[in-house]
PDB file of N, CA and C in Angstrom:
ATOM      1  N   UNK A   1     -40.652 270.079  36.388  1.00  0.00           N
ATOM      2  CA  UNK A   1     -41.558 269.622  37.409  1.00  0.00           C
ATOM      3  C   UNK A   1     -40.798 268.749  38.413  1.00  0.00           C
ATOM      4  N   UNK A   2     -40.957 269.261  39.672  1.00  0.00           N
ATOM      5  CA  UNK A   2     -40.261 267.825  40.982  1.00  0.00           C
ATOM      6  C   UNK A   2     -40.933 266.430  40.544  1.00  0.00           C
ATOM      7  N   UNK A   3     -39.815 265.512  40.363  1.00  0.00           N
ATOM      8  CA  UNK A   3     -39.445 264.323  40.691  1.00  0.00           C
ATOM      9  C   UNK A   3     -41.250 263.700  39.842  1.00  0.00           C
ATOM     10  N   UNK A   4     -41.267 264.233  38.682  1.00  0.00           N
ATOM     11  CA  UNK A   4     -42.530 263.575  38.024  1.00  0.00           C
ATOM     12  C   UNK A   4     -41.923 262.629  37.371  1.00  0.00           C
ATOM     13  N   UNK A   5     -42.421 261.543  36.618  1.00  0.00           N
ATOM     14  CA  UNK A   5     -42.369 260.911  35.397  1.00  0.00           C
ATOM     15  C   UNK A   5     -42.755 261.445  34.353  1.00  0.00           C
ATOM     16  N   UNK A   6     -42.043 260.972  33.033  1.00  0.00           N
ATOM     17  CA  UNK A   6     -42.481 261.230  32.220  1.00  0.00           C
ATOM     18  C   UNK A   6     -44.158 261.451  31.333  1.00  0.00           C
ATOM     19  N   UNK A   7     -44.739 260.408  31.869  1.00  0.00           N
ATOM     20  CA  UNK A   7     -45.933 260.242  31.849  1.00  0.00           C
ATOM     21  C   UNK A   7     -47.278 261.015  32.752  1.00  0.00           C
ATOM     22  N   UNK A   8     -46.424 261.372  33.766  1.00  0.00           N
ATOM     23  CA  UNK A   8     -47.064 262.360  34.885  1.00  0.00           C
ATOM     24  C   UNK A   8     -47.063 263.833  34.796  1.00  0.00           C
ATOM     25  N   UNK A   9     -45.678 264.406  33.626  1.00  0.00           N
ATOM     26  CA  UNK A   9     -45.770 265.163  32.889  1.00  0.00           C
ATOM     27  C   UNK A   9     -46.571 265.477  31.441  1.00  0.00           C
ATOM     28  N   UNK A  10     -46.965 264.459  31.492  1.00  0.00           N
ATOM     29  CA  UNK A  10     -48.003 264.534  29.860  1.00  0.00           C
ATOM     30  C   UNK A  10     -49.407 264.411  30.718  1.00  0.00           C
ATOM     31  N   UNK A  11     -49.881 263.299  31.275  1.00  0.00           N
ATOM     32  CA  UNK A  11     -50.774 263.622  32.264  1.00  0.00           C
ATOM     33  C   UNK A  11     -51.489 265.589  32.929  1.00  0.00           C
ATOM     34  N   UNK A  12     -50.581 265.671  33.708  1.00  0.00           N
ATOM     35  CA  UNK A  12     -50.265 267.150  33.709  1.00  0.00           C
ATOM     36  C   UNK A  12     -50.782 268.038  32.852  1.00  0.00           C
ATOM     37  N   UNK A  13     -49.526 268.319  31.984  1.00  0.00           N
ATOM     38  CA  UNK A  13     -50.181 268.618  30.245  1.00  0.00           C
ATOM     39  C   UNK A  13     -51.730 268.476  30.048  1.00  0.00           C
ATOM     40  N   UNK A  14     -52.267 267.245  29.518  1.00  0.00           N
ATOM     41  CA  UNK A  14     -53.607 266.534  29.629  1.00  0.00           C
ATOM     42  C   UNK A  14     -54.603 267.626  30.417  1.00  0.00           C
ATOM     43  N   UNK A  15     -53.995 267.365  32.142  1.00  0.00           N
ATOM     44  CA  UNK A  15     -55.458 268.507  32.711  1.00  0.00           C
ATOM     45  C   UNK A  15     -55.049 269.574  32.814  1.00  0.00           C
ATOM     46  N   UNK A  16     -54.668 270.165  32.332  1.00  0.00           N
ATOM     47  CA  UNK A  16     -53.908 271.946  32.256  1.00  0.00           C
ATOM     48  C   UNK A  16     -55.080 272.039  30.762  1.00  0.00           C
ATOM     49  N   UNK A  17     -54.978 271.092  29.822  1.00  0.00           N
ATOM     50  CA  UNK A  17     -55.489 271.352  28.569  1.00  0.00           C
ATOM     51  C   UNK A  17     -57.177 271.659  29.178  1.00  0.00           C
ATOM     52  N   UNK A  18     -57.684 270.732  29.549  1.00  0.00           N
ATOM     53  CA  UNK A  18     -58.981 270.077  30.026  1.00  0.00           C
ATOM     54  C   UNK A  18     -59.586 271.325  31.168  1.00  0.00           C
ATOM     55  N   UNK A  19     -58.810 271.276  31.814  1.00  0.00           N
ATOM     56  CA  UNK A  19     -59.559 271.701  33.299  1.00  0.00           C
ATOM     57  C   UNK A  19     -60.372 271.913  33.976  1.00  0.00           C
ATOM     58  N   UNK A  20     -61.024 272.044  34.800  1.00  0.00           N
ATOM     59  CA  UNK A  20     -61.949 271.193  35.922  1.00  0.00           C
ATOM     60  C   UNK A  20     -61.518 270.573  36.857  1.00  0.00           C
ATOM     61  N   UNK A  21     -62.501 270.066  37.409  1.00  0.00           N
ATOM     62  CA  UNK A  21     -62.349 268.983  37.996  1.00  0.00           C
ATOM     63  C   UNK A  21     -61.725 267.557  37.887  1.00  0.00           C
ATOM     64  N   UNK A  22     -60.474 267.452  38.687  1.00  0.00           N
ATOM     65  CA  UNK A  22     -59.861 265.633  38.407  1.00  0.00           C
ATOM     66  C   UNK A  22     -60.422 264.613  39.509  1.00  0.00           C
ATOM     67  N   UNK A  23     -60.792 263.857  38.778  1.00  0.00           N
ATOM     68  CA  UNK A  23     -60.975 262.478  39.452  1.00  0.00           C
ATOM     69  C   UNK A  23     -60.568 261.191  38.751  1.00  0.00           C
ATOM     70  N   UNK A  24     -60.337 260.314  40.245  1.00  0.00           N
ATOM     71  CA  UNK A  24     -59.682 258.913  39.625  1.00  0.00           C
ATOM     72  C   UNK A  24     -60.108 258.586  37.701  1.00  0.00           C
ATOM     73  N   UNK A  25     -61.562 258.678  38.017  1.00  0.00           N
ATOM     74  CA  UNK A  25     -62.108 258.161  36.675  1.00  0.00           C
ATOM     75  C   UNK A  25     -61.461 259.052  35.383  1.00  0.00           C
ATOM     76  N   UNK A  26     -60.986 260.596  35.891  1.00  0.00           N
ATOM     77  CA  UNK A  26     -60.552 261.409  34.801  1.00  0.00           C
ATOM     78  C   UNK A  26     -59.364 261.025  34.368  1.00  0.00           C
ATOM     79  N   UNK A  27     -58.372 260.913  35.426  1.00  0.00           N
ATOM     80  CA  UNK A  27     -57.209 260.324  34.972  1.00  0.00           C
ATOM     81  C   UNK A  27     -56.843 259.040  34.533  1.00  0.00           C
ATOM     82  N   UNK A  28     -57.845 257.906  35.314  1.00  0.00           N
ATOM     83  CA  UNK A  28     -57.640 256.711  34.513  1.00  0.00           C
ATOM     84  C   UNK A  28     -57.840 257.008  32.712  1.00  0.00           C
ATOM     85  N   UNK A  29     -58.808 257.708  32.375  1.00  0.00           N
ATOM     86  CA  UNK A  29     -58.945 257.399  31.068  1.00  0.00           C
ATOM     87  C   UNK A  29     -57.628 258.453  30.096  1.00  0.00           C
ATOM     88  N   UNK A  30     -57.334 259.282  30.840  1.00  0.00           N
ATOM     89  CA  UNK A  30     -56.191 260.013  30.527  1.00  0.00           C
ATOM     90  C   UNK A  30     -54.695 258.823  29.875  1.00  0.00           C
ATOM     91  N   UNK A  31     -54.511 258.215  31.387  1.00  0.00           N
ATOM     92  CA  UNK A  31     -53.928 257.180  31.548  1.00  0.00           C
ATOM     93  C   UNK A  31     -54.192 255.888  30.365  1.00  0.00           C
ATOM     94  N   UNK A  32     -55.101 256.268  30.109  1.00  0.00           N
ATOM     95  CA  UNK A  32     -55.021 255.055  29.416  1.00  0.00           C
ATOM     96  C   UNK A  32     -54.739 255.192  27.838  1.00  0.00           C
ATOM     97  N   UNK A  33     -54.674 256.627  27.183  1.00  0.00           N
ATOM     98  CA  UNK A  33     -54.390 257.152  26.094  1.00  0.00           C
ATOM     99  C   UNK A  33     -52.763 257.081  26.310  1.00  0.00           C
ATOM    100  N   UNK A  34     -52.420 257.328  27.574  1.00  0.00           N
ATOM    101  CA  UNK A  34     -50.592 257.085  27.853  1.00  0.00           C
ATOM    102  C   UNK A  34     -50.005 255.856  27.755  1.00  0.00           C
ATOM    103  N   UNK A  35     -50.810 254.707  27.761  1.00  0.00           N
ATOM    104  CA  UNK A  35     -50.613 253.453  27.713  1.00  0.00           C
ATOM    105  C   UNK A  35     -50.533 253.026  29.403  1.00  0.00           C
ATOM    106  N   UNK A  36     -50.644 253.038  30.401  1.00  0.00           N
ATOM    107  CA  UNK A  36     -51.241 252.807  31.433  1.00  0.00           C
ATOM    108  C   UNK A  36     -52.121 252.596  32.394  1.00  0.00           C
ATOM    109  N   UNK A  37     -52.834 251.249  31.493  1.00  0.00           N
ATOM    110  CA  UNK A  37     -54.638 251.298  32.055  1.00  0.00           C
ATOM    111  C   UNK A  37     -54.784 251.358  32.870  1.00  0.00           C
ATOM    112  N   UNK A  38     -54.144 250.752  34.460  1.00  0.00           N
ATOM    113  CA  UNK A  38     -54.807 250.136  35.015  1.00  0.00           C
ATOM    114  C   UNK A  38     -55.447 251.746  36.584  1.00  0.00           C
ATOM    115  N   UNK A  39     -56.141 251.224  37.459  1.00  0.00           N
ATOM    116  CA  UNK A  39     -56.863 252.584  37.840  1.00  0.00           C
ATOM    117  C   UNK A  39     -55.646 252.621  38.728  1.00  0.00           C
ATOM    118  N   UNK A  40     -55.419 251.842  39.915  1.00  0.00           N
ATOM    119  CA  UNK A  40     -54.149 252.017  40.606  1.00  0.00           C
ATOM    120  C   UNK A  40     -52.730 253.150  40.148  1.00  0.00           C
ATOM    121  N   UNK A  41     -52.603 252.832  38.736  1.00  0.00           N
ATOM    122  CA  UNK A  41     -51.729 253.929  38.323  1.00  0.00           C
ATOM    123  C   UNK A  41     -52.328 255.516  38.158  1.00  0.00           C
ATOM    124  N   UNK A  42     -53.307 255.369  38.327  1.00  0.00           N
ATOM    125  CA  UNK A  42     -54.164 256.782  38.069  1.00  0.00           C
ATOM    126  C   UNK A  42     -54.105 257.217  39.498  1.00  0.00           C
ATOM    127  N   UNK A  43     -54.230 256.423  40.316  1.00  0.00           N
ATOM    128  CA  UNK A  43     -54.505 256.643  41.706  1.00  0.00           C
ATOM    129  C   UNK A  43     -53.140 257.195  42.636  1.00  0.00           C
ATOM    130  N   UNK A  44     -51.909 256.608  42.319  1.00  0.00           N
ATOM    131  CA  UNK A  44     -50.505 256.735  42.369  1.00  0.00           C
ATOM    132  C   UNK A  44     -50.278 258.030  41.636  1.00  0.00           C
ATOM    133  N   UNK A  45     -50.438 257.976  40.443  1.00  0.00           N
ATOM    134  CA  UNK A  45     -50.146 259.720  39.446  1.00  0.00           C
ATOM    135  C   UNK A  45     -51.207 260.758  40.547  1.00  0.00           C
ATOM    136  N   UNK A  46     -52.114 260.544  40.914  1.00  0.00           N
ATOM    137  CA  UNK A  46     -53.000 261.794  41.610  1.00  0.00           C
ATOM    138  C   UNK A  46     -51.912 261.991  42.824  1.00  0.00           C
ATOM    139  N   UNK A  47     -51.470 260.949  43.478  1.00  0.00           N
ATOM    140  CA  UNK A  47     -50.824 261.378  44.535  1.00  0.00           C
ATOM    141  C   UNK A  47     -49.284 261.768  44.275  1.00  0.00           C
ATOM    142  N   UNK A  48     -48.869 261.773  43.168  1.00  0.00           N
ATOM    143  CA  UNK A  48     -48.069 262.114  43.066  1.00  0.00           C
ATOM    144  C   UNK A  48     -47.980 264.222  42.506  1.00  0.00           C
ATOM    145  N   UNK A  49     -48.712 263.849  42.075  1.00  0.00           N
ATOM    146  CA  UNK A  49     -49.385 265.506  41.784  1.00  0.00           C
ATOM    147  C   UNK A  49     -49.980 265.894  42.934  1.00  0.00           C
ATOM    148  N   UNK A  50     -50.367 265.274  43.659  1.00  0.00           N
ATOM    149  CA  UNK A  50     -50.673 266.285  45.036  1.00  0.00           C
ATOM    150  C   UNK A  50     -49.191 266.574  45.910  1.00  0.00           C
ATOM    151  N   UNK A  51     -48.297 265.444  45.732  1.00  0.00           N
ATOM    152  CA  UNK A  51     -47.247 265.939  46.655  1.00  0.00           C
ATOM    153  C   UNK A  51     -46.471 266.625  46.213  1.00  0.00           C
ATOM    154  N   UNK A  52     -46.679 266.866  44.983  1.00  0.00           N
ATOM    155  CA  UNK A  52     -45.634 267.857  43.975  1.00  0.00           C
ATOM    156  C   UNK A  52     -46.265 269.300  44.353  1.00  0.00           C
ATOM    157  N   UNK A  53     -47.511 269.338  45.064  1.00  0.00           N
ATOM    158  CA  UNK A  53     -47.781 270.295  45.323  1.00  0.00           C
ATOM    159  C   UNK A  53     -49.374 271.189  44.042  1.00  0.00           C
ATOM    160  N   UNK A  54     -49.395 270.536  43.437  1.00  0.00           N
ATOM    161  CA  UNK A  54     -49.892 270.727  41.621  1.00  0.00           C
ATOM    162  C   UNK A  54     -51.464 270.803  41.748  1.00  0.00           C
ATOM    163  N   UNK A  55     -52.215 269.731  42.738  1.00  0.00           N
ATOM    164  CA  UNK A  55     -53.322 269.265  42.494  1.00  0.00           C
ATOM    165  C   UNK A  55     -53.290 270.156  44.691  1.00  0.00           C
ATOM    166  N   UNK A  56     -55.031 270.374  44.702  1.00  0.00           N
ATOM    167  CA  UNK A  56     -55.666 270.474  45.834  1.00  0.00           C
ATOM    168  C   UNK A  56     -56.646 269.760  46.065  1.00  0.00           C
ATOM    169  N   UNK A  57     -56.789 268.982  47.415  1.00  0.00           N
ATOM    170  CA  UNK A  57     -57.653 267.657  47.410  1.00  0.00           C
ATOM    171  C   UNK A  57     -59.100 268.551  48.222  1.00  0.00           C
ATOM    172  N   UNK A  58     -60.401 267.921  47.525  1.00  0.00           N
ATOM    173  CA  UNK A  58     -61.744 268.526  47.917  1.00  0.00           C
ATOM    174  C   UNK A  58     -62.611 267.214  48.292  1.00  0.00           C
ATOM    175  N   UNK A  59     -63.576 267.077  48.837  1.00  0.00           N
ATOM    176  CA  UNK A  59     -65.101 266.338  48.785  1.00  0.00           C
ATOM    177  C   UNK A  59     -64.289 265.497  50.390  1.00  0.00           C
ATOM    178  N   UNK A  60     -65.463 264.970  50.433  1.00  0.00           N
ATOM    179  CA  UNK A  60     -65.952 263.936  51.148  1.00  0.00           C
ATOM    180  C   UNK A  60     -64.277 262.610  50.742  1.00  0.00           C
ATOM    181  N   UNK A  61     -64.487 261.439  51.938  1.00  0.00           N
ATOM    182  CA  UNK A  61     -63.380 260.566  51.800  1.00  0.00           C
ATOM    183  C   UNK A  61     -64.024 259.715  50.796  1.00  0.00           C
ATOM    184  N   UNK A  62     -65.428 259.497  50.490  1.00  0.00           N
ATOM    185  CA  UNK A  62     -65.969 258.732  49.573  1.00  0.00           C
ATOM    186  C   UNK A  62     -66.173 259.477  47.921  1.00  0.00           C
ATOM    187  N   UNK A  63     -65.703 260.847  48.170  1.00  0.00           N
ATOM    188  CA  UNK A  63     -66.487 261.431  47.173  1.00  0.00           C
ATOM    189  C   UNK A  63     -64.951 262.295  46.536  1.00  0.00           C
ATOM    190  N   UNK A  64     -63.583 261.645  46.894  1.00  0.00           N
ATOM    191  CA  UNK A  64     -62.650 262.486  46.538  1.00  0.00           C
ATOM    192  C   UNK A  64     -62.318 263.233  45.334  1.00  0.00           C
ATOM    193  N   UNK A  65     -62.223 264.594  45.093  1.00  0.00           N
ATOM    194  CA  UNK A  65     -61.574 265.005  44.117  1.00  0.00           C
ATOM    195  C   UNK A  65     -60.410 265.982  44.083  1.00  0.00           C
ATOM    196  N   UNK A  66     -59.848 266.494  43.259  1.00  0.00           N
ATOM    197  CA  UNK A  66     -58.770 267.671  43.067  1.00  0.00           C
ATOM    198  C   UNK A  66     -59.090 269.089  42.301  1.00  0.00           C
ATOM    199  N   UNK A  67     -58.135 269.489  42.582  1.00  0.00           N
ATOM    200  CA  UNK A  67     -58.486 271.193  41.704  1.00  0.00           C
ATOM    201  C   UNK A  67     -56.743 271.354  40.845  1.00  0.00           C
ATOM    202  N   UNK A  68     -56.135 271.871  39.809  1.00  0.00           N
ATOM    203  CA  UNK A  68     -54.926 272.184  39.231  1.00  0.00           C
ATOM    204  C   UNK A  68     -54.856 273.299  41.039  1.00  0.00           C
ATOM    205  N   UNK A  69     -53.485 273.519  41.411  1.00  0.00           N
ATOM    206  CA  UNK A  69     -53.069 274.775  42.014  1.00  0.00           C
ATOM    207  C   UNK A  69     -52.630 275.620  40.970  1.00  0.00           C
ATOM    208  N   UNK A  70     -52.574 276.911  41.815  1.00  0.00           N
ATOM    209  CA  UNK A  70     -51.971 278.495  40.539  1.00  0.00           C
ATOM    210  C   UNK A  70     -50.552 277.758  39.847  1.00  0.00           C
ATOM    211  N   UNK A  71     -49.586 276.940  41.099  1.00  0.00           N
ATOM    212  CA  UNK A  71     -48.546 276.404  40.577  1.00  0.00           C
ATOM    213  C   UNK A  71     -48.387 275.245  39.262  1.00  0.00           C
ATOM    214  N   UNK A  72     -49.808 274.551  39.435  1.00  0.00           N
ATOM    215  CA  UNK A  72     -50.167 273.861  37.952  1.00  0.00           C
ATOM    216  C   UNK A  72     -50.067 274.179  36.865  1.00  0.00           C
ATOM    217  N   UNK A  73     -50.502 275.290  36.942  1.00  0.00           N
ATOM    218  CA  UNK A  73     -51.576 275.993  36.033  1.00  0.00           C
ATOM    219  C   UNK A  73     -50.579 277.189  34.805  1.00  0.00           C
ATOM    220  N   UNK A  74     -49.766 277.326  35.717  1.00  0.00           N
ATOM    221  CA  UNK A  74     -48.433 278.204  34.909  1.00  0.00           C
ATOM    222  C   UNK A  74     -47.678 277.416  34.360  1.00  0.00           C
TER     223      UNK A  74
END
């Protein structure tokens, strides 16, 4: 995977298992089974999976969520 962390790779892992819909709230609690409570880091890992290309951003600016891409997902 480009320039992930380790943890952003298990993350990853995590919603590949799950799939649906990601949101902050999904990954914080993800995050927090990784040992990284806090939401800010959830918020940082989403954007880091979007610039990796991984995640597609949907909703409203109040109502944000993601989708895995085909490139996730393999």
């Amino acid at each position: 995977m480009p320039d992930l962390t380790a943890r952003q790779t298990q993350l990853l892992d995590a919603l590949r298992a799950h799939r649906g819909v990601v949101t902050t709230g999904r990954v914080h609690e993800a995050n927090r089974l990784l040992g990284a409570p806090k939401r800010t880091t959830a918020r940082r890992d989403i954007a880091a999976l979007y610039r990796a290309g991984l995640l597609i951003q949907g909703g409203a600016t109040d109502a944000r969520f993601y989708l895995l891409t085909r490139k996730a997902k393999s």
